[in-house]
Structure formats: C-alpha cells, structure tokens
C-alpha atoms as a PDB file:
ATOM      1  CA  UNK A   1     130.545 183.492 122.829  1.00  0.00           C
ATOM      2  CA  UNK A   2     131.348 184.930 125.998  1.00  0.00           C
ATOM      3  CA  UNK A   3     128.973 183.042 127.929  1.00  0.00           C
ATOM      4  CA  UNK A   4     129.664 179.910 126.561  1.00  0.00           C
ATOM      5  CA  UNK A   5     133.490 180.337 127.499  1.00  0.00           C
ATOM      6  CA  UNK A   6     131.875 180.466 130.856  1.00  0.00           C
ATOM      7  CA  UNK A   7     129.533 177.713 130.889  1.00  0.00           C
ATOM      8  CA  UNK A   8     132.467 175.861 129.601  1.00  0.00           C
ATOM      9  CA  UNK A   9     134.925 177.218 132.491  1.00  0.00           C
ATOM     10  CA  UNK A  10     132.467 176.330 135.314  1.00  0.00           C
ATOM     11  CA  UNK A  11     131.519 172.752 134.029  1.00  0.00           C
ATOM     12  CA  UNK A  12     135.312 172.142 133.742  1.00  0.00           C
ATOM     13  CA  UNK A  13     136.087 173.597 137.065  1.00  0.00           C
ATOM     14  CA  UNK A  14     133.314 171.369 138.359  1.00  0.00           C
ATOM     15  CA  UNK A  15     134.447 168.481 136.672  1.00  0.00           C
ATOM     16  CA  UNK A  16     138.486 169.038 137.756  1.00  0.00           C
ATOM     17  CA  UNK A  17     137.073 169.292 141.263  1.00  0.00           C
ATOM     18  CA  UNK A  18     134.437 166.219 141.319  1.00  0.00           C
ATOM     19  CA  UNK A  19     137.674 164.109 140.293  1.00  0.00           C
ATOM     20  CA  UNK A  20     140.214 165.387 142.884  1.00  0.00           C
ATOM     21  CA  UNK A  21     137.447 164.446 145.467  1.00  0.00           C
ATOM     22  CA  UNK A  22     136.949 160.754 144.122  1.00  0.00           C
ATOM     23  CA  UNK A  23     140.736 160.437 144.074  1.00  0.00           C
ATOM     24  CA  UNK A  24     141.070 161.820 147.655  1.00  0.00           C
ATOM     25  CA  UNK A  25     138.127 160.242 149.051  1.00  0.00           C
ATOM     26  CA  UNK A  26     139.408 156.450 147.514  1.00  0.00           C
ATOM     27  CA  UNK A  27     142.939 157.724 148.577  1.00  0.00           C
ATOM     28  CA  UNK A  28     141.679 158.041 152.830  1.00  0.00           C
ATOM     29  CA  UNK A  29     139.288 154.903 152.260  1.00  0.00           C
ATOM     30  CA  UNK A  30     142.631 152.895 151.155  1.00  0.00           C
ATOM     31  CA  UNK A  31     144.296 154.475 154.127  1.00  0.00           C
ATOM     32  CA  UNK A  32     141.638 153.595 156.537  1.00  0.00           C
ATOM     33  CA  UNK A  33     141.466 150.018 155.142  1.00  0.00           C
ATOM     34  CA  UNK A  34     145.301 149.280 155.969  1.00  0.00           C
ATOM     35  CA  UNK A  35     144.906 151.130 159.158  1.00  0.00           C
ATOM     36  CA  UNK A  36     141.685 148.890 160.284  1.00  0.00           C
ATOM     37  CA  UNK A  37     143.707 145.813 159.024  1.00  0.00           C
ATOM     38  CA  UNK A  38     147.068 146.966 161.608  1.00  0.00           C
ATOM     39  CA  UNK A  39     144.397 147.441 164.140  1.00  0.00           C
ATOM     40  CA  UNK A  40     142.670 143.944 163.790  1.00  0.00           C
ATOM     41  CA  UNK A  41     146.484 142.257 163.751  1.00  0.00           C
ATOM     42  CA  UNK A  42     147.629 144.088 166.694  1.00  0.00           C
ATOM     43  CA  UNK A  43     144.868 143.144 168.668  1.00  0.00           C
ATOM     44  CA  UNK A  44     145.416 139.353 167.866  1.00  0.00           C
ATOM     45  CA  UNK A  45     148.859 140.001 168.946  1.00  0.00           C
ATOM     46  CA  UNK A  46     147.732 141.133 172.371  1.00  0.00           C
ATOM     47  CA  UNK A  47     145.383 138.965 172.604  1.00  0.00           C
ATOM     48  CA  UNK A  48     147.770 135.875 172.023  1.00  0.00           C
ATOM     49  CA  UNK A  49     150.541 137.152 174.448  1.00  0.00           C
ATOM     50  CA  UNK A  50     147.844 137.776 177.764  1.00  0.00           C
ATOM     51  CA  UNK A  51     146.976 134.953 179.325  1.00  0.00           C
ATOM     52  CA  UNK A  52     143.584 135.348 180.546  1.00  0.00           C
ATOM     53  CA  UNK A  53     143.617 135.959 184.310  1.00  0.00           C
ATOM     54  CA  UNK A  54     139.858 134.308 185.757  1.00  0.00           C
ATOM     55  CA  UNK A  55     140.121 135.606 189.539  1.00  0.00           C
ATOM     56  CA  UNK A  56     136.621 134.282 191.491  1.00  0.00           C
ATOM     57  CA  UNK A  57     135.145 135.718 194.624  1.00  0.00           C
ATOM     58  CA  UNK A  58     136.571 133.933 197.529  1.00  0.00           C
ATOM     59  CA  UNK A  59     134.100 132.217 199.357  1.00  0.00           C
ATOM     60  CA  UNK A  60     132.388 130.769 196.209  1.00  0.00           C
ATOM     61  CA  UNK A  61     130.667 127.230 195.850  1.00  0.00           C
ATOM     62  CA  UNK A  62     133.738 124.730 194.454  1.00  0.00           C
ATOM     63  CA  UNK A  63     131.319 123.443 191.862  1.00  0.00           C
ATOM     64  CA  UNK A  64     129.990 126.709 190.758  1.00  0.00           C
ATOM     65  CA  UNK A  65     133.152 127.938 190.586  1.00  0.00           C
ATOM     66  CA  UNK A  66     134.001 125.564 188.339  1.00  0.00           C
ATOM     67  CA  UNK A  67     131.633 126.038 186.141  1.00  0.00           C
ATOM     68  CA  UNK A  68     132.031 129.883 186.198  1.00  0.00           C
ATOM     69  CA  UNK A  69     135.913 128.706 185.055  1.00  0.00           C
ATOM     70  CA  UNK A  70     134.759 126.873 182.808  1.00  0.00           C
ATOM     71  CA  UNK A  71     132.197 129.909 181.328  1.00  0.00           C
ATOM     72  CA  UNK A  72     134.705 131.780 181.417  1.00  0.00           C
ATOM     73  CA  UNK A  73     137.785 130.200 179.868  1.00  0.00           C
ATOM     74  CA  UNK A  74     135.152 129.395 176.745  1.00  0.00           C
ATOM     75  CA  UNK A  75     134.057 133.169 176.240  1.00  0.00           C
ATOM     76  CA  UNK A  76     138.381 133.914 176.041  1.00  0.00           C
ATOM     77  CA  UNK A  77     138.938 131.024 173.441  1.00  0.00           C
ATOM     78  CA  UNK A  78     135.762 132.537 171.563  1.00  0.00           C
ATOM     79  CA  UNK A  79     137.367 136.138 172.044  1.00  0.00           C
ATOM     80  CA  UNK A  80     141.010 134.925 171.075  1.00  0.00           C
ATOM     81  CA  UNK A  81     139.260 133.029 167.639  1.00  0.00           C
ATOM     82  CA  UNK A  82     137.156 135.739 166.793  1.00  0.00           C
ATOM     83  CA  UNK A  83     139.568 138.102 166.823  1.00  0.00           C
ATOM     84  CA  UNK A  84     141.759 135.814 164.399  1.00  0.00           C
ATOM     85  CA  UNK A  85     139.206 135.638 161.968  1.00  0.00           C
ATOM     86  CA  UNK A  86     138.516 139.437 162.409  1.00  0.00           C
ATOM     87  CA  UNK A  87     142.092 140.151 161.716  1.00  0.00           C
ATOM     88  CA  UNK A  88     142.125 138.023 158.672  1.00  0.00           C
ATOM     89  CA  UNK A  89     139.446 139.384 157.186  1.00  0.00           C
ATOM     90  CA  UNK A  90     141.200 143.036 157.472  1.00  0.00           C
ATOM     91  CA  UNK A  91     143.815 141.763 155.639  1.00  0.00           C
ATOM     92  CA  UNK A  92     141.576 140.237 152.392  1.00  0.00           C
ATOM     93  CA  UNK A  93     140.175 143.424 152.283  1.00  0.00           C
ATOM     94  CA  UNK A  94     143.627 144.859 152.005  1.00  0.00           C
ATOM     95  CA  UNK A  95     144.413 142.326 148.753  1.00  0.00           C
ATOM     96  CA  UNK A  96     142.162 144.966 147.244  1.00  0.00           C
ATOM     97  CA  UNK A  97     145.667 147.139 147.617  1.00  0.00           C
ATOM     98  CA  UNK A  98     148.179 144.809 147.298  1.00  0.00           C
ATOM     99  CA  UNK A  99     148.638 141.075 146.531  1.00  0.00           C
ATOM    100  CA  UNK A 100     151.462 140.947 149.101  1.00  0.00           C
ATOM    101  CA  UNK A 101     148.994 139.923 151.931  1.00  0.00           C
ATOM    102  CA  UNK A 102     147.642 137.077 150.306  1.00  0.00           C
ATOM    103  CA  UNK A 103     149.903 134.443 152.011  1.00  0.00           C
ATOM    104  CA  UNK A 104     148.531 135.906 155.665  1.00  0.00           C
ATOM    105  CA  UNK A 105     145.018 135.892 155.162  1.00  0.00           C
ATOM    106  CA  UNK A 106     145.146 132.511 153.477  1.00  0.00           C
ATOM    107  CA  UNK A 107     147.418 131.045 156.123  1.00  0.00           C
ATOM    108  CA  UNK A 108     145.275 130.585 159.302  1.00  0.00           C
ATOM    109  CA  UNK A 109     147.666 130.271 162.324  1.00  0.00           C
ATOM    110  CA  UNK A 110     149.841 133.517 160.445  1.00  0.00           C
ATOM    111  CA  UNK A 111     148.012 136.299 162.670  1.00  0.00           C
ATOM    112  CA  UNK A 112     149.364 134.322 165.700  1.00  0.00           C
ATOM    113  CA  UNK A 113     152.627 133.060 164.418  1.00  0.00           C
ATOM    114  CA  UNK A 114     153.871 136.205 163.136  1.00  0.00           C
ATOM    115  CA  UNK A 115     151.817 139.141 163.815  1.00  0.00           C
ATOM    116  CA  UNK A 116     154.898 141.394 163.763  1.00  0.00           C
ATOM    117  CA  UNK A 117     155.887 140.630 160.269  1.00  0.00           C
ATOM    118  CA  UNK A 118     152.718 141.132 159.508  1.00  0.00           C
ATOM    119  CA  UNK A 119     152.329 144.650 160.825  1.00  0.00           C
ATOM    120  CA  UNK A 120     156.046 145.405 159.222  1.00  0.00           C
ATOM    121  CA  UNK A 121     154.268 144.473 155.461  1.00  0.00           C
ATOM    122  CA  UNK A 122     151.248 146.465 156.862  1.00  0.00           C
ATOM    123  CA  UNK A 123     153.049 149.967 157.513  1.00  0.00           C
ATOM    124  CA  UNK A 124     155.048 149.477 153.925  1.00  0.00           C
ATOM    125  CA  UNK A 125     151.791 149.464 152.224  1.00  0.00           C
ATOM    126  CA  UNK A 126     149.859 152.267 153.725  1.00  0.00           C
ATOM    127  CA  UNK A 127     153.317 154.067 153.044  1.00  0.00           C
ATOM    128  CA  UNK A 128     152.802 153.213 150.015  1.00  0.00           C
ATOM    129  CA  UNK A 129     149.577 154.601 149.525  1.00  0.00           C
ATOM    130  CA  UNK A 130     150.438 157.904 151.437  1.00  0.00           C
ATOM    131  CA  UNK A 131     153.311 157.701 149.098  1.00  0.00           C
ATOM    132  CA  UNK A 132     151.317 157.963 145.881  1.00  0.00           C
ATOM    133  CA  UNK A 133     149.176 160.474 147.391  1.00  0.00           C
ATOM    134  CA  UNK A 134     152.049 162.801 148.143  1.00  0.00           C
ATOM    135  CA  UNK A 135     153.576 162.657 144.264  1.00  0.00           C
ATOM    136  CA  UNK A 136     149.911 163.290 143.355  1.00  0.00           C
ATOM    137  CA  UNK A 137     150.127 166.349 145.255  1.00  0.00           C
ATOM    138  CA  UNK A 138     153.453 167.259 144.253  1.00  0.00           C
ATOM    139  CA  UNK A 139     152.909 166.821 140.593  1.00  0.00           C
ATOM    140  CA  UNK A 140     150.122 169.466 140.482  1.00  0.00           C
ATOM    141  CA  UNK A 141     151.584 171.953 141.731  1.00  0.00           C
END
C-alpha cells in the first residue's frame, strides 16, 4: 500500500508540474506574441515619420546618379510596404489573444494612420495577459 501511495504521489507531482509548465510556457509565448506585434508597429511608425535621406558621392555621372536615386528611392518604398504588411501580420497573430485588433489588421493604411493608438490597445493587452498570469500566481499560493 505504501508504495502505491508513492507511485501515486510522484505521478501526481509530475502531472501538477507538466501543467504549470504548459500554462507558463503558453503564458511567455502570448507575451512574446504582443511584444513582436508592438515591435512590428513601432517600426512602421518610424519608418513613416523618416524621410529617407539618398546623399550620392559628389562627383557622380548625372545619369547614373539618377538611376542610383531612382534604385534607391524603390528599395525605401519596398522597405516602408514591407514593413506594413509585417506589422499587420503581428497583429492577426495577436487576434489569437484578443478580438480587439481585428479592425487594425483588417484596415490597411491603420499601421500608418494611427500607429500610436495602436500601440496604446497593444500594451492593454499584454497587461492583460501579465495580468492573468499574476492572479494565477497569487491564487496558488
């Protein structure tokens, strides 16, 4: 009898601790989702408010210079839209979390217009989800 009682203690001490790993492991993944997503928007948001500065080497060819303008104007409009669609992608994966984002992944120019607002909604949610943690914590004890 005895060594069933601990068989039975070790399996369930096992078990108790396999599940407070899940929970903290999907806990930090939620965490670094929002973060990633904050990261992505505030990057748009820099992006959007620098204008690109193209300085060429004095002494350069008019028409190559153009064209190296030209290069390189294209590579920051690539940059500037890639880093939209980057940023709205963070945020669908964050709908996982919470609904709330839906209207700024779904709304194309929202990354640009209002990247603040968006970073505002951002820091509630991962708040949130610290939040939760914390009375997880708390109600074990």
């Amino acid at each position: 009898m005895s060594a069933l009682t601990t068989i039975a203690s070790v399996l369930l001490g096992a078990a108790l601790t396999y599940w407070m790993n899940v929970r903290t492991r999907r806990r930090t993944a939620a965490e670094d989702t929002v973060d990633a997503a904050i990261a992505a928007v505030a990057l748009v948001e820099v992006n959007s408010r620098m204008a690109p500065q193209i300085v060429l080497p004095e002494g350069i060819d008019d028409t190559v210079g153009l064209e190296l303008y030209r290069e390189l104007a294209l590579a920051a409009i690539a940059q500037h839209n890639r880093r939209g669609g980057e940023a709205r992608e963070a945020l669908a994966r964050v709908f996982v979390l919470d609904e709330r984002v839906r209207p700024y992944y779904l709304d194309e120019d929202a990354v640009y217009a209002v990247p603040e607002e968006i970073v505002a909604l951002l820091r509630v949610i991962k708040a949130d989800v610290i939040g939760r943690r914390r009375r997880f914590r708390l109600s074990r004890r």
